[in-house]
Protein backbone atom coordinates (compact mmCIF):
# COMPACT_ATOMS: atom_id res chain seq x y z
CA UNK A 1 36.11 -16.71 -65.89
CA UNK A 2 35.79 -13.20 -65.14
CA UNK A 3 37.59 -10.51 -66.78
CA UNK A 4 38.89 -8.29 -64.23
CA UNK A 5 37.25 -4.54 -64.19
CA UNK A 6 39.00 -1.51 -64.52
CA UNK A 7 39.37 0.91 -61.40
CA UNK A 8 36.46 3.45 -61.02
CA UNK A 9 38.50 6.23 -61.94
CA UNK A 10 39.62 4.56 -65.15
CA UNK A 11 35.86 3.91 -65.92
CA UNK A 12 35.17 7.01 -65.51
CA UNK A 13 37.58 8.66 -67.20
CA UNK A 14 36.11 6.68 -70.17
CA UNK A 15 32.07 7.76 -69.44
CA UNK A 16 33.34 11.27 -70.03
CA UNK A 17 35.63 10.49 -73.33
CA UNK A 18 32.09 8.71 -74.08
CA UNK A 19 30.10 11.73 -73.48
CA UNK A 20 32.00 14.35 -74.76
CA UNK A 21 32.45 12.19 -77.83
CA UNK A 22 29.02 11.91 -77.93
CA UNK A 23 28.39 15.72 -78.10
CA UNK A 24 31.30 16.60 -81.05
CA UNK A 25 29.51 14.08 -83.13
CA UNK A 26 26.12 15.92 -82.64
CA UNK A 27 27.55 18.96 -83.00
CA UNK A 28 29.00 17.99 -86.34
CA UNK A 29 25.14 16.50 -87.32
CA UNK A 30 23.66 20.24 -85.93
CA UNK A 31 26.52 21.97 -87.80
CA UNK A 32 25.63 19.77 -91.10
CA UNK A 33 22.24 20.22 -91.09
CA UNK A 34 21.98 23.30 -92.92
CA UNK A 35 24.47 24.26 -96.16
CA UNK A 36 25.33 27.24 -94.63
CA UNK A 37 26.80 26.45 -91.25
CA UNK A 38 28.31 23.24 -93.31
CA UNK A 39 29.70 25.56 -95.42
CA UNK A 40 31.35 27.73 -93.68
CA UNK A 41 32.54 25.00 -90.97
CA UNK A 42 34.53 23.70 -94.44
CA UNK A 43 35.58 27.01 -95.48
CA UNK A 44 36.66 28.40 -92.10
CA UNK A 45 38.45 24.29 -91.29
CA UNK A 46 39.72 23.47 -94.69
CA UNK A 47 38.40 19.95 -94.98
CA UNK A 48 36.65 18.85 -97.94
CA UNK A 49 32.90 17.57 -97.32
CA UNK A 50 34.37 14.16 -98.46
CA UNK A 51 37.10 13.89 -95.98
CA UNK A 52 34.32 14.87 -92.69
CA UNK A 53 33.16 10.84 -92.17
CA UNK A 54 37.31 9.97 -91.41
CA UNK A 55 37.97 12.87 -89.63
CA UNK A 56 35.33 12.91 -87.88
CA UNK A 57 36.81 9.52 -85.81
CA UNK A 58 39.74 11.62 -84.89
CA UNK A 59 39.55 13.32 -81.77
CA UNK A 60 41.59 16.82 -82.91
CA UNK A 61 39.12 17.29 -85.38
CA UNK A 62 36.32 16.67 -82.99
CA UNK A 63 37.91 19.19 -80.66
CA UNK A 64 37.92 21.28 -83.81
CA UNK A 65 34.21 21.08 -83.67
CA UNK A 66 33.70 22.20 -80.55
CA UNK A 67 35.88 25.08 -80.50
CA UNK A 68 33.93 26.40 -83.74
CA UNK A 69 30.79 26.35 -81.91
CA UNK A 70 32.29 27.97 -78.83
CA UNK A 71 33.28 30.27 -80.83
CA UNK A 72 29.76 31.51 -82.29
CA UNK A 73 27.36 32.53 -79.44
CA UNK A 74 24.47 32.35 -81.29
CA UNK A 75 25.28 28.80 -83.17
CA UNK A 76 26.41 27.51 -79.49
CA UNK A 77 23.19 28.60 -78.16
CA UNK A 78 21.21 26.94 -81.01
CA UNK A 79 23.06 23.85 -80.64
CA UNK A 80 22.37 24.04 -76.87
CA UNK A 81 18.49 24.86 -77.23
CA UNK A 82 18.26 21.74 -79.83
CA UNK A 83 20.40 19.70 -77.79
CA UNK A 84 18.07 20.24 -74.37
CA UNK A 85 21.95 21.31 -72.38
CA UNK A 86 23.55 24.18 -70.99
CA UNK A 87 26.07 25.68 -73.44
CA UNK A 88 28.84 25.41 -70.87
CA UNK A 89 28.11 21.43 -71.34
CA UNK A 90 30.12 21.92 -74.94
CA UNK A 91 33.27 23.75 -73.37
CA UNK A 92 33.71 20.64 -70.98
CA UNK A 93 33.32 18.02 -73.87
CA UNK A 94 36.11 20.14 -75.09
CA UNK A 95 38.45 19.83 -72.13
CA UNK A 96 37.58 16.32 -71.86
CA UNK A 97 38.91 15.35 -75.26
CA UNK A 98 41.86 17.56 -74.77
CA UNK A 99 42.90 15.65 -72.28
CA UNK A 100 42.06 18.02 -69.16
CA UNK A 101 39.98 17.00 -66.38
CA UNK A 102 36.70 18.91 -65.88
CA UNK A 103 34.13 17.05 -63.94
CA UNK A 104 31.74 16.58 -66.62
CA UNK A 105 31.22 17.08 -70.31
């Protein structure tokens, strides 16, 4: 029996949530990588380095993650160089997990 599809739209919908998923959790990888950024990403957030792996599966705190990195030129253009995208590409994974409707993360 075959399971009935979703509409396009709602598919979609879900390839960006995917995406821009996709890039929070690298960001938070990029941002861990070295103790500094880590550390003040902890300092400036107030989450313990223990408490990252839940939060990290909730989508606030993932749009927390972007908007840090928007919000340092040079880290978002590290991230971007590293990450082979355009730093814009971080500001629509933003939108997208905020619930607004760019055209792609």
């Amino acid at each position: 029996m075959k399971r009935p599809s979703r509409p396009r739209s709602q598919q979609d919908a879900q390839a960006r949530r995917d995406a821009a998923t996709g890039v929070a959790i690298a960001a938070l990888s990029f941002i861990g990588q070295e103790p500094e950024r880590l550390g003040r990403f902890l300092a400036l957030s107030g989450i313990g380095p223990e408490s990252l792996r839940a939060a990290s599966r909730e989508p606030g705190f993932l749009i927390g993650v972007l908007e840090h990195l928007g919000g340092d030129e040079a880290l978002l253009l590290a991230f971007a160089m590293e990450q082979g995208i355009e730093p814009e590409h971080v500001g629509k994974a933003r939108a997208v997990l905020a619930g607004e409707n760019p055209r792609a993360p």
